[in-house]
PDB file of N, CA and C in Angstrom:
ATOM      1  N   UNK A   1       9.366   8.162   4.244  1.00  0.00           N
ATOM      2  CA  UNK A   1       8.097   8.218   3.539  1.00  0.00           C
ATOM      3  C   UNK A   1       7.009   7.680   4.470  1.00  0.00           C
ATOM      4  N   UNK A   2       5.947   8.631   4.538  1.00  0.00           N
ATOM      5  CA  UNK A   2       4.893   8.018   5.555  1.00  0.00           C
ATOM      6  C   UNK A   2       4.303   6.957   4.656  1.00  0.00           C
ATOM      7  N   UNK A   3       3.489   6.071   5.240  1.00  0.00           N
ATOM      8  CA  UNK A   3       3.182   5.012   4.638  1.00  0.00           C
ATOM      9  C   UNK A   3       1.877   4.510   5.237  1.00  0.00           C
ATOM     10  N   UNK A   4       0.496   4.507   4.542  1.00  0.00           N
ATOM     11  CA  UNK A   4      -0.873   3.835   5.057  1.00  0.00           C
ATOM     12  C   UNK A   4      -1.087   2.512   4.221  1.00  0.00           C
ATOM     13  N   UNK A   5      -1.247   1.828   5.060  1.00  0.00           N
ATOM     14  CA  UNK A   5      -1.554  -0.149   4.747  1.00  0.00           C
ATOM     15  C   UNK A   5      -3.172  -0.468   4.666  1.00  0.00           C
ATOM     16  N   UNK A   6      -3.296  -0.797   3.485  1.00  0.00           N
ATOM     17  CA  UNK A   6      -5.060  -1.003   3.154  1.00  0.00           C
ATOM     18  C   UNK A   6      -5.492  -2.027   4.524  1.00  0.00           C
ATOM     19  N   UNK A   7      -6.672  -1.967   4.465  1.00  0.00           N
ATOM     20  CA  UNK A   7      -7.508  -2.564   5.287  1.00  0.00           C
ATOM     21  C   UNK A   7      -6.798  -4.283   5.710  1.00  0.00           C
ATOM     22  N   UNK A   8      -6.977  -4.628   4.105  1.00  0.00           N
ATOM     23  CA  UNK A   8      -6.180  -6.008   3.826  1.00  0.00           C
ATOM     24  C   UNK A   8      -4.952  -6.489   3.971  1.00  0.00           C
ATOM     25  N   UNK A   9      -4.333  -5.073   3.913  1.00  0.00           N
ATOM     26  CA  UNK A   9      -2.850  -5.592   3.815  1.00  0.00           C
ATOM     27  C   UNK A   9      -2.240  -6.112   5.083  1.00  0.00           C
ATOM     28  N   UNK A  10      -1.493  -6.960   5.027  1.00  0.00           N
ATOM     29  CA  UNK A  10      -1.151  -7.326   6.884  1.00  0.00           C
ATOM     30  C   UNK A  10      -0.373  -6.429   7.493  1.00  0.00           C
ATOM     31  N   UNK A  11      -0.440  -6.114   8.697  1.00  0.00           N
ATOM     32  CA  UNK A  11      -0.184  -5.222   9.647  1.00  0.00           C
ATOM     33  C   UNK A  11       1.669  -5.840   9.394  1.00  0.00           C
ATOM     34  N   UNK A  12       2.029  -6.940   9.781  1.00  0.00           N
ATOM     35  CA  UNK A  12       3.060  -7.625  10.116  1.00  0.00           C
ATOM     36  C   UNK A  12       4.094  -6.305   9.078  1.00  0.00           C
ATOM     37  N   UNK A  13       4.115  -6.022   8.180  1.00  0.00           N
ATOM     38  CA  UNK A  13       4.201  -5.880   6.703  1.00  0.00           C
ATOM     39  C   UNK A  13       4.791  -4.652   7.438  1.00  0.00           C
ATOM     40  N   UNK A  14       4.935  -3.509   8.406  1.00  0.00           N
ATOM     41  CA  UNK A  14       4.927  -2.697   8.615  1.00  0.00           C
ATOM     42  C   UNK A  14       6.767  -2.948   9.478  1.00  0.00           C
ATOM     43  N   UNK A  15       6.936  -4.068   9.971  1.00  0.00           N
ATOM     44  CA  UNK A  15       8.573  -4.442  10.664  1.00  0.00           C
ATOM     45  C   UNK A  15       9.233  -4.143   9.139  1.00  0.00           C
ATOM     46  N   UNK A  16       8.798  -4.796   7.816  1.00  0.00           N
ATOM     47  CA  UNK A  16       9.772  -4.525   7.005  1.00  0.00           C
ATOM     48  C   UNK A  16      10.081  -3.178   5.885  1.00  0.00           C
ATOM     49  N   UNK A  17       9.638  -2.027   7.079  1.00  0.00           N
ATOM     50  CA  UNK A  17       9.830  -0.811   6.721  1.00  0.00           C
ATOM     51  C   UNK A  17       9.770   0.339   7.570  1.00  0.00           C
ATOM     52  N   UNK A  18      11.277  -0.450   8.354  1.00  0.00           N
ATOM     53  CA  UNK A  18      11.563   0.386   9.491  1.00  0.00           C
ATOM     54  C   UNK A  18      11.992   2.078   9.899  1.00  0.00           C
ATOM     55  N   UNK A  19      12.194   2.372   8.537  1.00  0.00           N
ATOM     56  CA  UNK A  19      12.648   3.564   8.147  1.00  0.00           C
ATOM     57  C   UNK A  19      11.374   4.721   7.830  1.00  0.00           C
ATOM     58  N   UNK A  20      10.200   4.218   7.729  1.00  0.00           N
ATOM     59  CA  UNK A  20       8.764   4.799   7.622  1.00  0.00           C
ATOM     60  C   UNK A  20       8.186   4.540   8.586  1.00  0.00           C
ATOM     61  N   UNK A  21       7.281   5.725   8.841  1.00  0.00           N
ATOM     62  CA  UNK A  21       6.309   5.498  10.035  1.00  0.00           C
ATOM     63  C   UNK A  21       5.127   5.119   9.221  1.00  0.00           C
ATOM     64  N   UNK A  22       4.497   4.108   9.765  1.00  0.00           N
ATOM     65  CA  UNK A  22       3.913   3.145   8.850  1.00  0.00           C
ATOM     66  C   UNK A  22       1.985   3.199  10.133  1.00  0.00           C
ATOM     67  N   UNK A  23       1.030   3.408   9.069  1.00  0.00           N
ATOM     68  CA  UNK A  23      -0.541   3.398   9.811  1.00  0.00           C
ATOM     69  C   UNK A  23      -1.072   2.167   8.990  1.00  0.00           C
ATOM     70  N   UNK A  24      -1.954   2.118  10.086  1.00  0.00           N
ATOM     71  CA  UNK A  24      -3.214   1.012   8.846  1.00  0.00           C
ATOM     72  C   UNK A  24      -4.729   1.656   9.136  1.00  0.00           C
ATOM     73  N   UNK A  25      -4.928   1.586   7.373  1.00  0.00           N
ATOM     74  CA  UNK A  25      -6.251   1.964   7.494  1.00  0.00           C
ATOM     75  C   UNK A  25      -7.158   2.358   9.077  1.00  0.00           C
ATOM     76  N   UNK A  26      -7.152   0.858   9.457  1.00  0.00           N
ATOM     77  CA  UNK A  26      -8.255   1.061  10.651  1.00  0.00           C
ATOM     78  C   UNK A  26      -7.623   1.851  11.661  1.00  0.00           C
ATOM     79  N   UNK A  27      -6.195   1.844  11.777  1.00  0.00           N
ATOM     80  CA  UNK A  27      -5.757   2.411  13.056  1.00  0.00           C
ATOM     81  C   UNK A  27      -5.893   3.860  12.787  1.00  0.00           C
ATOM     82  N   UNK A  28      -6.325   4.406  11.454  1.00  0.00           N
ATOM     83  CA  UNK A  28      -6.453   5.710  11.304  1.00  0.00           C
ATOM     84  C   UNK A  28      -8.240   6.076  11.475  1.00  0.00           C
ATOM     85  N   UNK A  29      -8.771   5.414  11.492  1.00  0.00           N
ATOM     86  CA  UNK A  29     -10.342   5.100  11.594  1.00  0.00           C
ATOM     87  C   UNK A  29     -10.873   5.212  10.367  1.00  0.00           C
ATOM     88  N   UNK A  30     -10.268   4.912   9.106  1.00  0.00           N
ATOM     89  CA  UNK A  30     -11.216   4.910   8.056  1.00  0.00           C
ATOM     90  C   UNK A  30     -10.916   3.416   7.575  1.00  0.00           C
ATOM     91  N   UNK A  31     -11.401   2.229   8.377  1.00  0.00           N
ATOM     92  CA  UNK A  31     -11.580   1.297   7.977  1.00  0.00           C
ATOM     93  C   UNK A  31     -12.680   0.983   7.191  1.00  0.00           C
ATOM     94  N   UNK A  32     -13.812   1.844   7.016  1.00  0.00           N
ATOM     95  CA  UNK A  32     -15.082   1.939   6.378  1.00  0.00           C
ATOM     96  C   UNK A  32     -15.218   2.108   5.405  1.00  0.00           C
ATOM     97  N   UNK A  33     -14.449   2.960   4.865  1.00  0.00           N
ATOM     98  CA  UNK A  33     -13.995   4.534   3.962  1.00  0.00           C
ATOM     99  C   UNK A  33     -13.594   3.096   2.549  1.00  0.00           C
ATOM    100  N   UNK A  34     -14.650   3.281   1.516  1.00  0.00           N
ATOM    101  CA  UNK A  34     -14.341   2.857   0.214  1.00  0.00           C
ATOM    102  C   UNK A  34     -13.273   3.193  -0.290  1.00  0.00           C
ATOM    103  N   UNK A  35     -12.477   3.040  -1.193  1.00  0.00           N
ATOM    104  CA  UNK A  35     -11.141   2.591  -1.737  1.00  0.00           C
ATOM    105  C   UNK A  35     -10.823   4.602  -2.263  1.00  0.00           C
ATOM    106  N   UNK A  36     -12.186   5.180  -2.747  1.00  0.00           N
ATOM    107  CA  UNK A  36     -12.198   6.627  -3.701  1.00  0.00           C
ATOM    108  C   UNK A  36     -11.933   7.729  -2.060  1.00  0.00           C
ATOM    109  N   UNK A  37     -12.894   7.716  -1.240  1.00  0.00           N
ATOM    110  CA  UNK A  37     -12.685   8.057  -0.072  1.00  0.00           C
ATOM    111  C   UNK A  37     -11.015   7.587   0.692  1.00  0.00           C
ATOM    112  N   UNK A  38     -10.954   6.402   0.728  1.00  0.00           N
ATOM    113  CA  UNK A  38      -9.766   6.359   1.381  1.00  0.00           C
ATOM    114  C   UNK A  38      -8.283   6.947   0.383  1.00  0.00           C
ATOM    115  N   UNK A  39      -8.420   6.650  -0.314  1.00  0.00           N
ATOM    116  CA  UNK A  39      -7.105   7.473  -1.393  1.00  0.00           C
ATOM    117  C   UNK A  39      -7.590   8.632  -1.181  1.00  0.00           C
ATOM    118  N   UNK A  40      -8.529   9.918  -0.863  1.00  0.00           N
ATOM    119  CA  UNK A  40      -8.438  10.976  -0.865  1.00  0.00           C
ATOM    120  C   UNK A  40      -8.207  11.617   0.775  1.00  0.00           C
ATOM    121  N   UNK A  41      -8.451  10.766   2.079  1.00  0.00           N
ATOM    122  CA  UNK A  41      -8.268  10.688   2.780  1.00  0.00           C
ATOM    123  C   UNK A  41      -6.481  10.467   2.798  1.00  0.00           C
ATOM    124  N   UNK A  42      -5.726   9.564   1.824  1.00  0.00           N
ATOM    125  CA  UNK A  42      -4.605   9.220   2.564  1.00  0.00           C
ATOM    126  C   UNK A  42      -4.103  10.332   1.960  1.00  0.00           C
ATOM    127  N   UNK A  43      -4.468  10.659   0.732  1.00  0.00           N
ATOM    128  CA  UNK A  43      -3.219  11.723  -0.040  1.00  0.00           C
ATOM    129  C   UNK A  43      -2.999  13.091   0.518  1.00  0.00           C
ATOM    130  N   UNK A  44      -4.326  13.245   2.166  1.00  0.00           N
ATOM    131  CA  UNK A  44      -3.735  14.579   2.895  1.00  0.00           C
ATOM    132  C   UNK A  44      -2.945  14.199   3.910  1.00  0.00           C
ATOM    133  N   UNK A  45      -2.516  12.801   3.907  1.00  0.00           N
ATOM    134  CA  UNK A  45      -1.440  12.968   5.507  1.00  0.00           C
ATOM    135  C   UNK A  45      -0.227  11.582   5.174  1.00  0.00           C
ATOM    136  N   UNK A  46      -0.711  10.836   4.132  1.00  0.00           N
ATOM    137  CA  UNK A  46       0.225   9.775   3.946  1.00  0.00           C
ATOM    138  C   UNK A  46       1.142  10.195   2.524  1.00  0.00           C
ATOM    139  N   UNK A  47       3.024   9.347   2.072  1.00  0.00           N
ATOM    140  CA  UNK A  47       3.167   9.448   0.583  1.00  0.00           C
ATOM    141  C   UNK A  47       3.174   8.241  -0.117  1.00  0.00           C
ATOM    142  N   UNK A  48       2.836   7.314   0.587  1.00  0.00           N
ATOM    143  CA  UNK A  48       2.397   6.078   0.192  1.00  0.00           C
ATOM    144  C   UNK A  48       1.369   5.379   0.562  1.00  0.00           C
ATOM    145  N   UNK A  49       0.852   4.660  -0.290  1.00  0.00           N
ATOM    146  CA  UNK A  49      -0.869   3.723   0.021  1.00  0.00           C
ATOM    147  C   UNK A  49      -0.057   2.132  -0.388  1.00  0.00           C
ATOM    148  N   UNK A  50       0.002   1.446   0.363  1.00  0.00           N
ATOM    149  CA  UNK A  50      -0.033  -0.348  -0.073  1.00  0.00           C
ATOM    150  C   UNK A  50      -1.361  -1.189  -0.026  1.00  0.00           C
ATOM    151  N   UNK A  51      -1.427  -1.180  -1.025  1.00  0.00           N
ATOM    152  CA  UNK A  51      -3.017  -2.205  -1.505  1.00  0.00           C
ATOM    153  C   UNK A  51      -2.377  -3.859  -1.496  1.00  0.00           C
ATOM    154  N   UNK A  52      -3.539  -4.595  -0.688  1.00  0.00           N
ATOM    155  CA  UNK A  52      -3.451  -6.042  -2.167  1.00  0.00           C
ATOM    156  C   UNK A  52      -5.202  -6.020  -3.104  1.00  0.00           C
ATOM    157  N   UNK A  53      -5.584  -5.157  -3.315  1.00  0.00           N
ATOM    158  CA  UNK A  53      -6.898  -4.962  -4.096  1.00  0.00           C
ATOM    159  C   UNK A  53      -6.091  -4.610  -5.480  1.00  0.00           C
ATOM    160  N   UNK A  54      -6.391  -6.058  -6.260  1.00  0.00           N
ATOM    161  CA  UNK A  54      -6.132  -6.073  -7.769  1.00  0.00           C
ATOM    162  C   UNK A  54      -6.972  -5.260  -8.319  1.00  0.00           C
ATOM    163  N   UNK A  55      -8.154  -4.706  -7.831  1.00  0.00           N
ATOM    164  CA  UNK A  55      -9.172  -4.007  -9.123  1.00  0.00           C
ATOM    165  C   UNK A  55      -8.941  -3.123  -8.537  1.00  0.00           C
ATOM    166  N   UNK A  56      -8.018  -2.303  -8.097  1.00  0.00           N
ATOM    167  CA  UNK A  56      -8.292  -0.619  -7.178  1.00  0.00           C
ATOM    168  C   UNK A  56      -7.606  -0.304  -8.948  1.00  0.00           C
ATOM    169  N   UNK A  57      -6.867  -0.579 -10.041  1.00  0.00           N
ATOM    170  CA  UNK A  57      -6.682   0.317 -10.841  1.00  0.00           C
ATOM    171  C   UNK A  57      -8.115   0.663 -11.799  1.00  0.00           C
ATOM    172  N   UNK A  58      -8.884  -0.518 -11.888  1.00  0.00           N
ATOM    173  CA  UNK A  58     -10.169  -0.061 -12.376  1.00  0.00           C
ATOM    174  C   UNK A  58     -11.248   0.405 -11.919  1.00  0.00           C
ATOM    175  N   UNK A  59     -11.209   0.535 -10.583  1.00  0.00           N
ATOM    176  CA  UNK A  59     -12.410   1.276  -9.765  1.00  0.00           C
ATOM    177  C   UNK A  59     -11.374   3.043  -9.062  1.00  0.00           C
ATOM    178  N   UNK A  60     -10.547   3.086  -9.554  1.00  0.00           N
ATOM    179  CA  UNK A  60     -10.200   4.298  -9.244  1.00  0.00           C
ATOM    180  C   UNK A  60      -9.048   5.148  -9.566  1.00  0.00           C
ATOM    181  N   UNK A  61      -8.969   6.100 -10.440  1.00  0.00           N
ATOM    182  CA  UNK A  61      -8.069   6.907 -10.676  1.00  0.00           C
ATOM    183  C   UNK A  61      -6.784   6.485 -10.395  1.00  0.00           C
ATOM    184  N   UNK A  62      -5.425   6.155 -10.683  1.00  0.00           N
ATOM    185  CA  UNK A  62      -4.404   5.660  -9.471  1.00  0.00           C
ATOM    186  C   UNK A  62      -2.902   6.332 -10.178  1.00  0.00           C
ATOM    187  N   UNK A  63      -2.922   6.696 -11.162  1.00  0.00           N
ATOM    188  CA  UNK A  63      -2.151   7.416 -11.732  1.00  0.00           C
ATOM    189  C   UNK A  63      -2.560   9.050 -11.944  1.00  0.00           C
ATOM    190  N   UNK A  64      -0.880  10.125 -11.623  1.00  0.00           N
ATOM    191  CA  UNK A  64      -1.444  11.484 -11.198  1.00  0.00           C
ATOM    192  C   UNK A  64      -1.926  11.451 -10.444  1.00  0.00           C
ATOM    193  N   UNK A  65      -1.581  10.952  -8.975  1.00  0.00           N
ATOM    194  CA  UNK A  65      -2.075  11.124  -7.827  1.00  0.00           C
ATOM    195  C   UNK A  65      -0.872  11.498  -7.196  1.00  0.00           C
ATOM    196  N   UNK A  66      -0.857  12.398  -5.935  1.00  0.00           N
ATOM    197  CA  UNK A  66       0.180  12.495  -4.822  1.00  0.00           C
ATOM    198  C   UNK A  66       0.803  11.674  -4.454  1.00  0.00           C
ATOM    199  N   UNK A  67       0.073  10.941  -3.600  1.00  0.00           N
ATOM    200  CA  UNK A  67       0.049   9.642  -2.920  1.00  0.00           C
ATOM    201  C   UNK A  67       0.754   8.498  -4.204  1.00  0.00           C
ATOM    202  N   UNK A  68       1.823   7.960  -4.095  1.00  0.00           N
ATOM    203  CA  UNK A  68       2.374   6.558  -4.208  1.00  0.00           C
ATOM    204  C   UNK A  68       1.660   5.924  -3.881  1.00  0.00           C
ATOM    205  N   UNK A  69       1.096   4.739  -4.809  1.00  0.00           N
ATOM    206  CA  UNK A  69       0.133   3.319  -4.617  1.00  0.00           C
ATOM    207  C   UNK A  69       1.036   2.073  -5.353  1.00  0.00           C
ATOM    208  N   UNK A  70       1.352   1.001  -4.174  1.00  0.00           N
ATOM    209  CA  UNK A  70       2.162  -0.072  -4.172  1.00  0.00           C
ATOM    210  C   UNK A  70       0.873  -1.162  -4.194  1.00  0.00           C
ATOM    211  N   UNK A  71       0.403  -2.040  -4.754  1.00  0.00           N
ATOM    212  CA  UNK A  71      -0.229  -3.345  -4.881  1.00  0.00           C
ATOM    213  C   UNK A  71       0.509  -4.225  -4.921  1.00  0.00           C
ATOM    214  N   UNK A  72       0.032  -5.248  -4.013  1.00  0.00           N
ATOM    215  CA  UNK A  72       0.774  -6.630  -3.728  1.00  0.00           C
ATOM    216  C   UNK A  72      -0.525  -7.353  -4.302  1.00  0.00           C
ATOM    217  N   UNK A  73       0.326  -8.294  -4.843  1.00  0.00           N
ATOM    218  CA  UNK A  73      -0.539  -9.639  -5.562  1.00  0.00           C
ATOM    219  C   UNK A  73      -1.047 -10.816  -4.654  1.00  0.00           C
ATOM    220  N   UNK A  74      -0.668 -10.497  -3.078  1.00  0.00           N
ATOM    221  CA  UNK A  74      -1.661 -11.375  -2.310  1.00  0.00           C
ATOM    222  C   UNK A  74      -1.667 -10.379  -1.566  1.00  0.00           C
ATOM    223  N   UNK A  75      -2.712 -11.155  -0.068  1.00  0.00           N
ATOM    224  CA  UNK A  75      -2.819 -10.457   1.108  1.00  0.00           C
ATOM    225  C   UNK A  75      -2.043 -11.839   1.796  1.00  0.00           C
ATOM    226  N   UNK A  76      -1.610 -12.799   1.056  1.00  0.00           N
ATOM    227  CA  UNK A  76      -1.144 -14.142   2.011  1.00  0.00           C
ATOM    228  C   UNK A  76       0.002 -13.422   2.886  1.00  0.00           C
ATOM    229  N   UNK A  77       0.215 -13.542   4.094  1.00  0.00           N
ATOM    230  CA  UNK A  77       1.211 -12.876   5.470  1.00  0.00           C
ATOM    231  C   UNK A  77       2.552 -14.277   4.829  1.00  0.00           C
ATOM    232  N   UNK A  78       2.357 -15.350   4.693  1.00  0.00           N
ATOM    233  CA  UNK A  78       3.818 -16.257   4.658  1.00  0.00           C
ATOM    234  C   UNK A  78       4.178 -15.665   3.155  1.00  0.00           C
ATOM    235  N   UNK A  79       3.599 -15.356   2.151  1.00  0.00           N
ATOM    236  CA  UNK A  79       4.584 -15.070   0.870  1.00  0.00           C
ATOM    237  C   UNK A  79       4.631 -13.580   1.162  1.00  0.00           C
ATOM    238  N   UNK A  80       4.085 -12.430   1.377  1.00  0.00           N
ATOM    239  CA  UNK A  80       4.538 -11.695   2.109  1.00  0.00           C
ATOM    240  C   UNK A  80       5.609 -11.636   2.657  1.00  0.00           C
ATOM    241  N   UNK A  81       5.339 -11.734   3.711  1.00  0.00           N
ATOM    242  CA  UNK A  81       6.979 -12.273   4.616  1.00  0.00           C
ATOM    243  C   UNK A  81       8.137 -12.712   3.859  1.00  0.00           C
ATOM    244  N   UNK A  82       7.649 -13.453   2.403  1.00  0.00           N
ATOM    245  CA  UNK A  82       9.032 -14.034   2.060  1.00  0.00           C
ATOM    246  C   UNK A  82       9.649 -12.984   0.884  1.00  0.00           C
ATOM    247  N   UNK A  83       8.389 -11.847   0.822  1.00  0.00           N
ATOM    248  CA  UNK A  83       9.253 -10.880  -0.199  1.00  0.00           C
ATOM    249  C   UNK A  83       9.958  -9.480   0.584  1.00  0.00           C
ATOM    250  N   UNK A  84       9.501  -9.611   2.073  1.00  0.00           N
ATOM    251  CA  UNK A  84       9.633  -8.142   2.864  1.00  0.00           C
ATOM    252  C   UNK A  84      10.561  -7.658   1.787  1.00  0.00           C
ATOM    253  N   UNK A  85      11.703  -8.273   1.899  1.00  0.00           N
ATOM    254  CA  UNK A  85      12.814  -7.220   1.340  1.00  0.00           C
ATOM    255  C   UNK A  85      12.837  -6.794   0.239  1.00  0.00           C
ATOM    256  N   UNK A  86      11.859  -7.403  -1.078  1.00  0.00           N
ATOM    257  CA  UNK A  86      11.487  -6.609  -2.312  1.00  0.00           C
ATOM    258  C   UNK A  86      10.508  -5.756  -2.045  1.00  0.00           C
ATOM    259  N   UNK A  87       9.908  -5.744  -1.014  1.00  0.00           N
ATOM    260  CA  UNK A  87       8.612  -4.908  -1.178  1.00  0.00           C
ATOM    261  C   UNK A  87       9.212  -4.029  -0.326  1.00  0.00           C
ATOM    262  N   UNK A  88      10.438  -3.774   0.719  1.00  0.00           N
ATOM    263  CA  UNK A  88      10.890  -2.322   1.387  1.00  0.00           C
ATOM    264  C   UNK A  88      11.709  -1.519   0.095  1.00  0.00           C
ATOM    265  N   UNK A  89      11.772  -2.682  -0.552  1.00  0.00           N
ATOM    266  CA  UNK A  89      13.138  -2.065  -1.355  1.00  0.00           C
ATOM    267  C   UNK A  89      11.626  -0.902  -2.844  1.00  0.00           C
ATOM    268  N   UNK A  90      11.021  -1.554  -3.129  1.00  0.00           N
ATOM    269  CA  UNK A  90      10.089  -1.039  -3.834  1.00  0.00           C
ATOM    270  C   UNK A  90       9.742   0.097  -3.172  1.00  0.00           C
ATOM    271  N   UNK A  91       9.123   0.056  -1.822  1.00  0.00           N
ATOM    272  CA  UNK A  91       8.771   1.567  -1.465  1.00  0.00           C
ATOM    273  C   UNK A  91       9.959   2.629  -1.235  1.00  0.00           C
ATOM    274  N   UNK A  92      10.792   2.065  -1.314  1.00  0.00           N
ATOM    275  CA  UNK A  92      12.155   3.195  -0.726  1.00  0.00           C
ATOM    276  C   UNK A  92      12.603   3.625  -2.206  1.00  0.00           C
ATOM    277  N   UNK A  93      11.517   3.320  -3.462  1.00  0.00           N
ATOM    278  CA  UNK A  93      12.126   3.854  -4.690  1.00  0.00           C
ATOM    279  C   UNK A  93      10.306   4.662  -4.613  1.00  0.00           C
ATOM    280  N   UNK A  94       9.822   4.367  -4.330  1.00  0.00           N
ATOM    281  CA  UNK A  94       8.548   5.322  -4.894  1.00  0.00           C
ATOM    282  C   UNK A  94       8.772   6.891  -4.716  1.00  0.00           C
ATOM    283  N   UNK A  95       8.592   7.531  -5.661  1.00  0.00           N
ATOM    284  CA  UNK A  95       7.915   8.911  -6.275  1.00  0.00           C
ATOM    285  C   UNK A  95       6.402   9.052  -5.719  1.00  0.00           C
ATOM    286  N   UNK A  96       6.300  10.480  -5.729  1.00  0.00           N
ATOM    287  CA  UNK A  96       4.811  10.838  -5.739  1.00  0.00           C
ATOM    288  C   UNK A  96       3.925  10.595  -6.738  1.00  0.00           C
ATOM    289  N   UNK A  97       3.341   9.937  -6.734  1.00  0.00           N
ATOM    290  CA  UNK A  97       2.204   9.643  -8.022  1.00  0.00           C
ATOM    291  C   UNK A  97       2.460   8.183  -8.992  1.00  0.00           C
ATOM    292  N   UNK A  98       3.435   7.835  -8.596  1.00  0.00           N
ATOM    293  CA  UNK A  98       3.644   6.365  -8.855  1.00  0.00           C
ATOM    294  C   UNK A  98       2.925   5.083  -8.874  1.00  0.00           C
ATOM    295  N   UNK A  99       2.441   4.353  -9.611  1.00  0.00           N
ATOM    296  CA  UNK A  99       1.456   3.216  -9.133  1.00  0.00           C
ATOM    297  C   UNK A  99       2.459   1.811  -9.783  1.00  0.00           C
ATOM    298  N   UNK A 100       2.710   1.400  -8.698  1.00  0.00           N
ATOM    299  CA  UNK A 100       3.356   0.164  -9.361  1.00  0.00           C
ATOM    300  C   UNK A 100       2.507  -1.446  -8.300  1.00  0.00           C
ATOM    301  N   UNK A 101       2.767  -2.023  -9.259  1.00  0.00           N
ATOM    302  CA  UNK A 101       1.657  -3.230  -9.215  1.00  0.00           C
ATOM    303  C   UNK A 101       3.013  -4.512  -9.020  1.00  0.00           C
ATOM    304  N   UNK A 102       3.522  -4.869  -8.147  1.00  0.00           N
ATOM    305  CA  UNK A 102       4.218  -6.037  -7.968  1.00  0.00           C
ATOM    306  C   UNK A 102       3.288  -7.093  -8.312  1.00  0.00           C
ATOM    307  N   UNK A 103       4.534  -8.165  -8.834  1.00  0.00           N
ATOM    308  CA  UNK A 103       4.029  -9.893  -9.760  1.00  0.00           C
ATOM    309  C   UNK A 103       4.825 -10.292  -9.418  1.00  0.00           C
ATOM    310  N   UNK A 104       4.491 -11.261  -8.814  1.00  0.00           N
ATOM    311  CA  UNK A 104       5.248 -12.791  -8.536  1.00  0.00           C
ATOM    312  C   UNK A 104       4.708 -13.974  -8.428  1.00  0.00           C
ATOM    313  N   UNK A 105       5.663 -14.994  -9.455  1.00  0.00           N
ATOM    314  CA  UNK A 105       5.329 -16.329  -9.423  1.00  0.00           C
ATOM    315  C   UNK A 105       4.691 -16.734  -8.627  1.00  0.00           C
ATOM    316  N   UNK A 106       3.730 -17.675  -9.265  1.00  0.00           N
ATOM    317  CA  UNK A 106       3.032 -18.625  -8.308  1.00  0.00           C
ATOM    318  C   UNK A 106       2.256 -17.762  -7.088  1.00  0.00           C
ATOM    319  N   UNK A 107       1.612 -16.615  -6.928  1.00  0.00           N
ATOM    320  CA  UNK A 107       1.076 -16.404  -6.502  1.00  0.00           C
ATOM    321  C   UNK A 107      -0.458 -16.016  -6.492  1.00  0.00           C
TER     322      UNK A 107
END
């Protein structure tokens, strides 16, 4: 599954999904590109989008989309890091058009 990493999301995030060829926003050059632009941008070349933007479900369409959208409940890189393996295991179940919103304690 190709896979584009929001602006925010940490790059690091990309070792624990070795099985995807994995971009980030900026390295694709739409680091600029608002959240409506960039989901229509990713859904012609990516099948997954990873956000940590809690309001992308109210500022934009996110269900019935192509594109798989994964939200993480931080952008913190150490709790990150300490879920890699729920969050590879989450994208290696996404469907097309899927929006799932990971929660975890204390974060």
């Amino acid at each position: 599954m190709k896979v584009l990493l929001d602006a925010c999301t940490p790059r690091p995030l990309r070792g624990f999904l070795p099985g995807h060829p994995v971009s980030t926003a900026q390295e694709m050059g739409w680091g600029a590109l608002k959240n409506g632009d960039l989901l229509r941008q990713a859904e012609r070349q990516f099948e997954a989008f990873i956000s940590t933007d809690q309001n992308l479900k109210y500022q934009q369409q996110v269900v019935g989309r192509k594109l798989a959208i994964l939200v993480l409940p931080t952008n913190d890189w150490p709790t990150i890091r300490s879920k890699g393996a729920e969050i590879a295991a989450r994208v290696a179940m996404l469907k097309p058009g899927d929006f799932v919103e990971l929660d975890w304690p204390n974060t």
